[in-house]
Structure formats: C-alpha cells, structure tokens
Protein backbone atom coordinates (compact mmCIF):
# COMPACT_ATOMS: atom_id res chain seq x y z
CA UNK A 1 -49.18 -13.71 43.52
CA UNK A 2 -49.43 -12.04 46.92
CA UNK A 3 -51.54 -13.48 49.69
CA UNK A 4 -55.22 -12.43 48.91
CA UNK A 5 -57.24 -11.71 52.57
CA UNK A 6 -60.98 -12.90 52.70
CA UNK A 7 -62.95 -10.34 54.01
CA UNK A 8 -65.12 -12.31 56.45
CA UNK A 9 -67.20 -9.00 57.07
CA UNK A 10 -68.69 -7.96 60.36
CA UNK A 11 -69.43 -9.81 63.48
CA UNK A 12 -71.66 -12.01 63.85
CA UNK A 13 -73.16 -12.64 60.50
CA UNK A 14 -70.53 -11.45 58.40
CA UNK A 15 -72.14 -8.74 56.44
CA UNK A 16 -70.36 -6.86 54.14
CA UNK A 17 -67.79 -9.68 53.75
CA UNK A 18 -66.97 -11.99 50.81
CA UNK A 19 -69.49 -14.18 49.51
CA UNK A 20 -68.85 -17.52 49.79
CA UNK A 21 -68.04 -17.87 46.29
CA UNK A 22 -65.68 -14.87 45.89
CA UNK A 23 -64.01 -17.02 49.12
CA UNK A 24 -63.66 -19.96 47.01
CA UNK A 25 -62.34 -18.11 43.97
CA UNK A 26 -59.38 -16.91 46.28
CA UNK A 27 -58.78 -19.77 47.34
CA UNK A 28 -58.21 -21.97 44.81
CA UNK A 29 -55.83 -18.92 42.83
CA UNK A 30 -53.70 -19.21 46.10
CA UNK A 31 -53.74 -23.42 46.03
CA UNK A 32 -53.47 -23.50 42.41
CA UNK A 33 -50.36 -21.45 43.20
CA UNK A 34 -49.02 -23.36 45.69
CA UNK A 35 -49.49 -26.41 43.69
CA UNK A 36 -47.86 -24.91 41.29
CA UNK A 37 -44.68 -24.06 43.31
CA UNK A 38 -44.12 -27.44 44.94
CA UNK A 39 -44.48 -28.93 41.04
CA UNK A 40 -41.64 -26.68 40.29
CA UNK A 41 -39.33 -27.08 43.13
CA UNK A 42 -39.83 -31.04 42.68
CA UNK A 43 -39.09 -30.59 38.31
CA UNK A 44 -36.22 -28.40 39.56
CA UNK A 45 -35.13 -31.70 41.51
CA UNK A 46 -35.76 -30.66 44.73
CA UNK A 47 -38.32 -32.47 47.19
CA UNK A 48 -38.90 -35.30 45.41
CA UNK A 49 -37.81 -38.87 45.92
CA UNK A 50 -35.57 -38.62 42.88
CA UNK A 51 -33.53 -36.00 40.88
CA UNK A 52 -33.37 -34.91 37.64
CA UNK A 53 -32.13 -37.68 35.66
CA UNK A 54 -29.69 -36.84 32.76
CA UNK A 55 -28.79 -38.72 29.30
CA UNK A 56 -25.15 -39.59 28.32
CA UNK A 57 -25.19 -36.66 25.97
CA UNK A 58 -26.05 -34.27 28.38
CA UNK A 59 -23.38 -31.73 29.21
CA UNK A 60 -22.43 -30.78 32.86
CA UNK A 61 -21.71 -26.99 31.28
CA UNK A 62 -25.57 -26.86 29.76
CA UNK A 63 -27.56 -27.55 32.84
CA UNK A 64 -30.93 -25.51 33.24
CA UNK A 65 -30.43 -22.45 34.92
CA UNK A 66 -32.50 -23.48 38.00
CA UNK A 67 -31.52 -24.25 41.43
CA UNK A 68 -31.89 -28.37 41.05
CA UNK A 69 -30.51 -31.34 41.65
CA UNK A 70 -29.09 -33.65 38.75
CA UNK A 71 -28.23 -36.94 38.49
CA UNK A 72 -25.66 -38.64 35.69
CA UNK A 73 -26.50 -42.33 36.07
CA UNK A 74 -24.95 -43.62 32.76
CA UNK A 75 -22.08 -40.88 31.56
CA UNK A 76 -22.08 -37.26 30.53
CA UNK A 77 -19.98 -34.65 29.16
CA UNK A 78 -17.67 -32.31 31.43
CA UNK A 79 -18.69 -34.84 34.11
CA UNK A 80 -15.66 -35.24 36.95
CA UNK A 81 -16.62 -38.67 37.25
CA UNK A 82 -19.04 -41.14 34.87
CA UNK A 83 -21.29 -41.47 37.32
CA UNK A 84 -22.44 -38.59 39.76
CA UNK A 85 -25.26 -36.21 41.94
CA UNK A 86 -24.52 -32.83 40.86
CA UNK A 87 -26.44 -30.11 43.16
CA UNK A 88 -26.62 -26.55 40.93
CA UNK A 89 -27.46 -23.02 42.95
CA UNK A 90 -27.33 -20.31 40.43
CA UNK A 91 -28.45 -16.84 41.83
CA UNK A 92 -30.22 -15.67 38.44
CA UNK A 93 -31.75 -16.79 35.10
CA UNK A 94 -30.01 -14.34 32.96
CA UNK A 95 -26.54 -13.58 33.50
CA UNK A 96 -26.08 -14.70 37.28
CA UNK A 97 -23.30 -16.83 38.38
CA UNK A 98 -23.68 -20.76 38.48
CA UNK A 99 -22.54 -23.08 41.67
CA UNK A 100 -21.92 -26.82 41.11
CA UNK A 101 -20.66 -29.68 43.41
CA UNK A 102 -21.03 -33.04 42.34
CA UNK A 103 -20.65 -36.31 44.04
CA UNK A 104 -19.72 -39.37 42.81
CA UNK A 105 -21.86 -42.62 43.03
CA UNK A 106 -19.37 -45.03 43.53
CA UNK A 107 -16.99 -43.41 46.36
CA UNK A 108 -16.68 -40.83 48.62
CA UNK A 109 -15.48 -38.64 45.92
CA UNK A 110 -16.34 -34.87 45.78
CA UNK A 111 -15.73 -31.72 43.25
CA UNK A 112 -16.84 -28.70 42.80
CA UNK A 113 -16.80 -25.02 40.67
CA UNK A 114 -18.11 -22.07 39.97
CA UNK A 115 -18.57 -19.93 36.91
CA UNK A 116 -20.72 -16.74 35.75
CA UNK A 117 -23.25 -18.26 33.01
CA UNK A 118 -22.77 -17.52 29.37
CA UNK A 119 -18.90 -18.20 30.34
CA UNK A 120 -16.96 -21.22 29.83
CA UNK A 121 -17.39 -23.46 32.56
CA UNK A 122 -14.52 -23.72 35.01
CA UNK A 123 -12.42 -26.86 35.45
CA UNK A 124 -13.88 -29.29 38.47
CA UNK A 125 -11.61 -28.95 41.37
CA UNK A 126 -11.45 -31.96 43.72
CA UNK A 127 -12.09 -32.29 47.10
CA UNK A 128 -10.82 -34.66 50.12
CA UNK A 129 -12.95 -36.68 51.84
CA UNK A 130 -12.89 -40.24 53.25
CA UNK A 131 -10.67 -42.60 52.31
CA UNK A 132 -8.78 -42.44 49.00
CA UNK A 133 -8.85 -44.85 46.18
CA UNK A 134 -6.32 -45.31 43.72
CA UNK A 135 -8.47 -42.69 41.32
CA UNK A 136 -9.17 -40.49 43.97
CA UNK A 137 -5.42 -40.00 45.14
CA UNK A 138 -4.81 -39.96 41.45
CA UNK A 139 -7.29 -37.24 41.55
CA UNK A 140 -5.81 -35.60 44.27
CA UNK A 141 -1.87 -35.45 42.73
CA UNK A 142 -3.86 -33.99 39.72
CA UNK A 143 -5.07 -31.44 42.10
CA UNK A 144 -1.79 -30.73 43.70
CA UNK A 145 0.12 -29.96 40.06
CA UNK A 146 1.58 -34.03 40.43
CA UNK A 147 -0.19 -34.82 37.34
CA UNK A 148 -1.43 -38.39 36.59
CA UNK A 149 1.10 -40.77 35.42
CA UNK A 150 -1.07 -42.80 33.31
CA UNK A 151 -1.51 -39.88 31.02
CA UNK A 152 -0.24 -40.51 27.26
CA UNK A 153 1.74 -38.19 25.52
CA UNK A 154 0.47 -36.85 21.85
CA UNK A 155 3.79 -35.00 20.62
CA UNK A 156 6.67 -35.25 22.84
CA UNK A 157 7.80 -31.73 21.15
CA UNK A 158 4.93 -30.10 22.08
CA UNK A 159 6.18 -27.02 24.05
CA UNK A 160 2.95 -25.76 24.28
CA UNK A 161 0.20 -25.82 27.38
CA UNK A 162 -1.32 -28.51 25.60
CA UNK A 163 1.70 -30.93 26.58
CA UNK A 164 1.37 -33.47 29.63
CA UNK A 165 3.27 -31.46 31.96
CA UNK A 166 5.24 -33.81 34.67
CA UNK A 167 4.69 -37.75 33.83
CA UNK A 168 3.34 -39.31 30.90
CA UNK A 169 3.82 -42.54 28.74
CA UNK A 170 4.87 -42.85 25.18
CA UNK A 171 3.69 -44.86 22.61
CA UNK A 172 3.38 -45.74 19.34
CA UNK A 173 1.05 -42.84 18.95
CA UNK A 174 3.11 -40.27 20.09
CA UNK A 175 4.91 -38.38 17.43
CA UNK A 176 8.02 -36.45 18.14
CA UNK A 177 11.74 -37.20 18.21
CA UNK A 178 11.80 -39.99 20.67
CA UNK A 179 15.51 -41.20 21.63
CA UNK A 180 17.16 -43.90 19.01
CA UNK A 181 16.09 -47.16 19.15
CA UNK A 182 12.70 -46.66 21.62
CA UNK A 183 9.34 -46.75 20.41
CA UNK A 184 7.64 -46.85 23.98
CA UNK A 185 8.73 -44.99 27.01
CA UNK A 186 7.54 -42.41 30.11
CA UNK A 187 8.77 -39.05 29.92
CA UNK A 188 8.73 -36.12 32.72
CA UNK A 189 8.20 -33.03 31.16
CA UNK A 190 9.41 -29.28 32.87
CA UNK A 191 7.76 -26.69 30.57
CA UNK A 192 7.43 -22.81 30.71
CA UNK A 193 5.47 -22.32 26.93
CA UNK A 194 7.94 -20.45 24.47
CA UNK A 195 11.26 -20.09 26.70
CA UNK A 196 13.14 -23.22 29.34
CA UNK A 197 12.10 -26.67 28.63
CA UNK A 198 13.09 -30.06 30.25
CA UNK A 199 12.52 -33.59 29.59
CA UNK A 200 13.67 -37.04 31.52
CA UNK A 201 12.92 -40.26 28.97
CA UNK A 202 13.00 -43.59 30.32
CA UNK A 203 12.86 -46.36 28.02
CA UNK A 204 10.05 -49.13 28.22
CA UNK A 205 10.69 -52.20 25.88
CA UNK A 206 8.55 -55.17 27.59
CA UNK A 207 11.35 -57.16 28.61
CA UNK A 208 11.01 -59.33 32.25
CA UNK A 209 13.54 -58.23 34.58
CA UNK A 210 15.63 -55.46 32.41
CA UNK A 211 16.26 -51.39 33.01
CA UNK A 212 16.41 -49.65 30.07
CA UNK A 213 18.55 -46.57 29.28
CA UNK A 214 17.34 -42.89 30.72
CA UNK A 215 18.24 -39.60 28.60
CA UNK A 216 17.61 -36.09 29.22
CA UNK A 217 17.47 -32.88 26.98
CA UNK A 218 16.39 -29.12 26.78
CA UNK A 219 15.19 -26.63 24.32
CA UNK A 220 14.77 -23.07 24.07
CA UNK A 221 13.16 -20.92 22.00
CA UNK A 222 10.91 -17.19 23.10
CA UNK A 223 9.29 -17.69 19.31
CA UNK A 224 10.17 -21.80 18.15
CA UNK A 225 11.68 -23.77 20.96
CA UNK A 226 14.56 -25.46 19.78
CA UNK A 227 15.44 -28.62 21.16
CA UNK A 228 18.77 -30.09 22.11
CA UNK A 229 19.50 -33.83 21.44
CA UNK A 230 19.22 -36.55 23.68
CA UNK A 231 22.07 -37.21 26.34
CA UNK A 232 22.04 -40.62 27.61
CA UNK A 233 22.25 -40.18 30.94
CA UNK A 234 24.56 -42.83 32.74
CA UNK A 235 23.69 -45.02 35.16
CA UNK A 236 24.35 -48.59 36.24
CA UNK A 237 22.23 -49.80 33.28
CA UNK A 238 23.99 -47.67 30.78
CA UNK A 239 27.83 -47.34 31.79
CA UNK A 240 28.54 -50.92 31.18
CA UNK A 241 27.19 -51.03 27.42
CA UNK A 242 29.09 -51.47 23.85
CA UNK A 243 31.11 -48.25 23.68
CA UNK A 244 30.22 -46.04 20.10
CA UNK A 245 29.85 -42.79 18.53
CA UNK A 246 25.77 -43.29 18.23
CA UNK A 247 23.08 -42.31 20.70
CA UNK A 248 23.20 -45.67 22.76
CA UNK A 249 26.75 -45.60 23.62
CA UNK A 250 28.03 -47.13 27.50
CA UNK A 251 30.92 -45.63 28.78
CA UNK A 252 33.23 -49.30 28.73
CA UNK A 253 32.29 -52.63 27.36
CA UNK A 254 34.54 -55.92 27.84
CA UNK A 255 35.25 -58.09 24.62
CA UNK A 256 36.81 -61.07 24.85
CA UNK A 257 38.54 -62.22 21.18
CA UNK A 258 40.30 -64.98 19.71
CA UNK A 259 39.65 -66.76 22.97
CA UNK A 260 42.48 -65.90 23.98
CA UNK A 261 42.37 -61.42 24.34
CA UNK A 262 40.57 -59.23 26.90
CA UNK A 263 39.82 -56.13 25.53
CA UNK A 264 38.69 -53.14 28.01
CA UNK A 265 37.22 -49.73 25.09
CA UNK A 266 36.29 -46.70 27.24
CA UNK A 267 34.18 -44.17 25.71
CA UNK A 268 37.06 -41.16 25.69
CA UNK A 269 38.88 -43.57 23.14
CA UNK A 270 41.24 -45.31 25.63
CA UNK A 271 41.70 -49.03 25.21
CA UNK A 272 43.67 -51.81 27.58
CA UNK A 273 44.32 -55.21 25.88
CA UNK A 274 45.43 -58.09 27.22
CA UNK A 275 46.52 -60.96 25.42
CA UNK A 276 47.91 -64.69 26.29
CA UNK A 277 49.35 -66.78 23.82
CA UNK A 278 50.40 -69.84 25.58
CA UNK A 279 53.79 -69.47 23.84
CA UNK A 280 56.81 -71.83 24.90
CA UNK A 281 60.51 -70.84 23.77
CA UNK A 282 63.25 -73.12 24.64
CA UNK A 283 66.41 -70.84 24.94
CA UNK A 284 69.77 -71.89 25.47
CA UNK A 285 72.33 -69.85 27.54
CA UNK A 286 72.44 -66.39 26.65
CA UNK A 287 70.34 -67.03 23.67
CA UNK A 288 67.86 -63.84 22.92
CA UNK A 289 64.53 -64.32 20.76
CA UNK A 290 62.64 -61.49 19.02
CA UNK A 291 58.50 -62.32 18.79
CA UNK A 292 55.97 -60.14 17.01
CA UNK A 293 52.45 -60.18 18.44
CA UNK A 294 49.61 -59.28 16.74
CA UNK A 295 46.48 -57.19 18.62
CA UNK A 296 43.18 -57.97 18.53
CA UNK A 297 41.99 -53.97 17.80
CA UNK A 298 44.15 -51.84 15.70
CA UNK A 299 46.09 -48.88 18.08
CA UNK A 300 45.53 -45.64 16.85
CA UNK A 301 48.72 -43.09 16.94
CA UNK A 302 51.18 -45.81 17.58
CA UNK A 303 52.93 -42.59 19.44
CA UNK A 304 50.81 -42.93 22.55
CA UNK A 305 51.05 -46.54 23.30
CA UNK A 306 52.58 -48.76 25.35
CA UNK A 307 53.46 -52.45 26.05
CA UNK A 308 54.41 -54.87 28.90
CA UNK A 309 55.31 -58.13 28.21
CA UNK A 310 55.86 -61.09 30.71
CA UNK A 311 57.68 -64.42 29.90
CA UNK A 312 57.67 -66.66 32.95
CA UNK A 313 61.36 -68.72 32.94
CA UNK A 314 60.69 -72.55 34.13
CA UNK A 315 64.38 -72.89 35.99
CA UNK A 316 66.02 -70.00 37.05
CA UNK A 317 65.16 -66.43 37.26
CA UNK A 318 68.96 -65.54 37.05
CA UNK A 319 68.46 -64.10 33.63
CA UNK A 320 68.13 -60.95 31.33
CA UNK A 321 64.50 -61.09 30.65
CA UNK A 322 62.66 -58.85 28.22
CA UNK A 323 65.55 -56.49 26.67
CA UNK A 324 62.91 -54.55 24.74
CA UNK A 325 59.13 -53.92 23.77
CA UNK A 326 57.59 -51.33 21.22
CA UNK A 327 54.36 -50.98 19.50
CA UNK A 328 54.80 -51.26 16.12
CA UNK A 329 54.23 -48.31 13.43
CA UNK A 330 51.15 -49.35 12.40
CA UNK A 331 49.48 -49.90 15.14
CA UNK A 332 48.51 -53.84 14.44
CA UNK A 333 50.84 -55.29 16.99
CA UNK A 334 53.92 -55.31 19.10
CA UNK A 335 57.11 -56.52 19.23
CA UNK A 336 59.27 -57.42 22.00
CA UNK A 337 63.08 -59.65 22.53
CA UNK A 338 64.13 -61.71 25.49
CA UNK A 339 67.46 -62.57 26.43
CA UNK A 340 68.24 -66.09 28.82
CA UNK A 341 70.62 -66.30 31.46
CA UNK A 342 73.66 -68.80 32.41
CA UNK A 343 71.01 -71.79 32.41
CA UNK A 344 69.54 -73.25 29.51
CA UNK A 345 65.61 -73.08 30.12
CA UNK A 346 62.10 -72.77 28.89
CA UNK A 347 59.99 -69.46 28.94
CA UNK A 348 56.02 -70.09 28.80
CA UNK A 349 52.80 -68.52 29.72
CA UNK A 350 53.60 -65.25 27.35
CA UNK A 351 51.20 -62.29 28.61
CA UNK A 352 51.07 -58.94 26.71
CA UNK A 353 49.23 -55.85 28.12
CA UNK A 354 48.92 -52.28 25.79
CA UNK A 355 47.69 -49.52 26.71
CA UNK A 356 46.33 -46.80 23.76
CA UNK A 357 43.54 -45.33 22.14
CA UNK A 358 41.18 -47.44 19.60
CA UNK A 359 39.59 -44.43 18.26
C-alpha cells in the first residue's frame, strides 16, 4: 500500500486531526505491511541467516520465480556441481528473463546462465576463479571446446551431436565397429554432423608396461555417413609385428625356423631368408659337388628370386668356388654346385641368403 499520513490536526491541541484510534488503525496496516515484506524477502532467501534449502529432486530449471537465494546441500537436477549456493534475479513473474550463478560448496568453483522463463534453461557456463582443481580445470577444458577425457563413448558411429566430440573412452558398453581384436580403448573424435568425420583409436588392454596399436578412419555421408575401415596407423609399437593380410598386420616380423633360418617378411610381400646348415664337403682336386637346399617359406614366382651361397674352403682359397646357384621352379628351395681347386680340401660353414616375395 502507499504510505498513509496521520493527520495530527491543528496546533496545539490537534483539532480536526485523527483520533487516536484512526492513528492506530494506520499504523498497524503500514507495520502489518512491513512485516509482511521482510517475511517475504527472508522466504525468498534473502536476509535471513539461511537460504532456501532444496531436496535432491529439486530441479535447478524449476526454481520459483522470485529473486532468492537457494541452496543444494545434498544433490539436484541441472545442478553444475552436487553441492552448491545458487543466487536467482529474475526481472518478472510471468514471462521475464531468469539470472542464475551458483557456487559450489566445496571449492572456489563458479557458473553461471541466463534464460527467458518458460524456455529451456541454458547450459551452466563456468567461470575462473582461484585455484583450479583437477574438476575445475576439467571444467575449464570443457569450457574451452577440450572436452573431458574421462567421458565414455555410447556408439562410436554416432555421427550425430550426441557423440563425445574430442576424447572419450571405450568400453564394453560402447557399441559400434571398434577395430579387430579391442574391446576397450580411447578414441578422439573430429565431427561436423552429416558431412567430414575423423576418428584416432588407441587401444587399451590392461597390460603393465605395453603400447597398444593406434588406427585412424573417416566417413562421409550429407544423408548416412559412411565410414571407412580402420587403418592401423604405424608406429614403433606396430611396425615390428607378425606381417598379414588382417587388420593387425606390422610392417616386418623376424622368424627364426628350424633353428637354424632367419626369416625377414615385409608387409609389400618381400621376404630375405637366411639359412646355415653347418654342412662339411670334403672335395678332392678339381672335384665339383651339386647340393639342393630346402627353404624354410615357400618363394612365390620363382622368376623374381635370387640366391647367394657361401662355402668357406679350410686350406686354400686358390679355387673355383660356387660355379652356379638358381632357385628352383617351385619355389621350395635352391640349388647351387661348387667346384675345388689344385688342393684337396674341406668346405664348411654353408650360408644361403634369397631374396623374393612370400606372398
């Protein structure tokens, strides 16, 4: 109500002015008022030696439309943080717009937003102050498009705006092609919704002290994104794996065979063996021995390979040596014939190299 004058009438016995009952009666309207007021302010959290305490069901988005202060002691929903002050200015009951910073109980966190009311409330954008924790840089890398890296991945096809854009784990729980033989990973997602995306998968398996393999792919698609197949990408944990035709595929492996054969594969199909047989040949003057010896990995397209043999003489090295050398036809082993000199001798430590393609 508006301030209500008592007419105290005219000097010096006040006649003509309010009765000292009417007096009273204006009075207490203007008290009761006042009363009234400083109930209000102090219900609307303001005032009072404690806000307006909220349950763990109460929203952050459903707030009274009154200028208070709020407190989430326990939880809430839309909440920044589980526990925080949230101070609400709202410059109307029915349709005005709706001003909330909250503060968090625990640190020296602070977020804030601002929406019309009847809208959808905005997301809470975080503020810098004090100090960072390891949530509240989190927090901050959120706030700067770096994304959380904690954050798990539902569907690591999702190309929509729903997909953990930047870092995120996978799990068990995530469905989506995931690259062979990985269950568990972290992935880096690049996404523009229906047109260019990019992934980076790094394989997590729980063993001490190992790197796992890292692949990459793309998609496009302006109406279903279509996405490419995993590339392993290689590195120094991936070059130097078992060479094959399948996903998880190094670019050389070494196998050593028979004891006695080194075997180099390469992943363009290339192949270098070499293999020692300990053979000794006694050979008289001029004498000449052919020997046949078998490979430890069948050469493909005989055509394209090649041999060197070595047979170490134990006397003299005035002598004819290796006359020949050939891969044989079907690819299984080589041949070779060595000729002696003037002195009767022994050859030993036989060494054959060949060069060709396993696959």
């Amino acid at each position: 109500m508006a301030r209500q004058e008592i007419d105290l009438g005219t000097r010096p016995s006040g006649v003509g002015g309010d009765t000292p009952r009417s007096a009273m009666i204006k009075l207490n309207a203007m008290t009761a008022e006042l009363y009234q007021g400083d109930a209000l302010a102090k219900a609307s959290g303001w005032g009072a030696s404690a806000p307006i305490s909220m349950n763990p069901t109460d929203s952050a988005d459903a707030l009274p439309p009154i200028n208070g202060l709020f407190m989430f002691g326990n939880g809430g929903v839309s909440l920044p943080s589980s526990y925080v002050f949230i101070i609400q200015t709202v410059s109307g009951a029915g349709g005005g717009h709706v001003r909330q910073i909250a503060f968090d109980l625990l640190s020296e966190r602070e977020w804030s937003r601002q929406y019309a009311q009847g809208t959808v409330a905005k997301p809470w954008q975080s503020g810098i102050y004090g100090e960072l924790d390891i949530d509240a840089a989190l927090m901050v890398r959120r706030r700067l498009k770096i994304f959380n890296p904690y954050t798990y991945v539902a569907n690591i096809d999702d190309v929509s705006t729903a997909q953990v854009q930047g870092y995120g784990y996978v799990s068990l729980n995530t469905a989506g092609t995931l690259p062979s033989g990985y269950a568990y990973g972290v992935v880096n997602t690049v996404l523009n919704p229906g047109d260019q995306v990019f992934q980076d998968f790094v394989g997590l398996t729980g063993l001490a002290g190992a790197t796992q393999n890292a692949y990459r792919r793309t998609g496009y698609g302006t109406t279903e994104t279509r996405w490419g197949p995993w590339q392993l990408v290689m590195d120094s944990a991936s070059a130097l794996q078992p060479v094959n035709d399948g996903e998880r595929s190094g670019l050389m492996d070494l196998t050593m065979m028979n004891g006695n054969a080194a075997v180099w594969r390469y992943k363009n199909g290339k192949v270098v063996m070499h293999i020692w047989t300990g053979t000794s040949v006694m050979l008289q003057p001029g004498d000449i021995i052919t020997q046949v010896v078998a490979l430890p990995v069948k050469v493909v397209d005989p055509r394209f390979a090649v041999c060197e043999v070595n047979f170490q003489p134990t006397i003299s090295y005035d002598h004819y040596g290796i006359n020949t050398k050939w891969v044989n036809a079907d690819g299984s082993s080589v041949g070779f014939s060595c000729r002696n000199g003037a002195t009767a001798q022994q050859f030993t430590n036989l060494k054959v190299q060949v060069v060709g393609a396993w696959k």
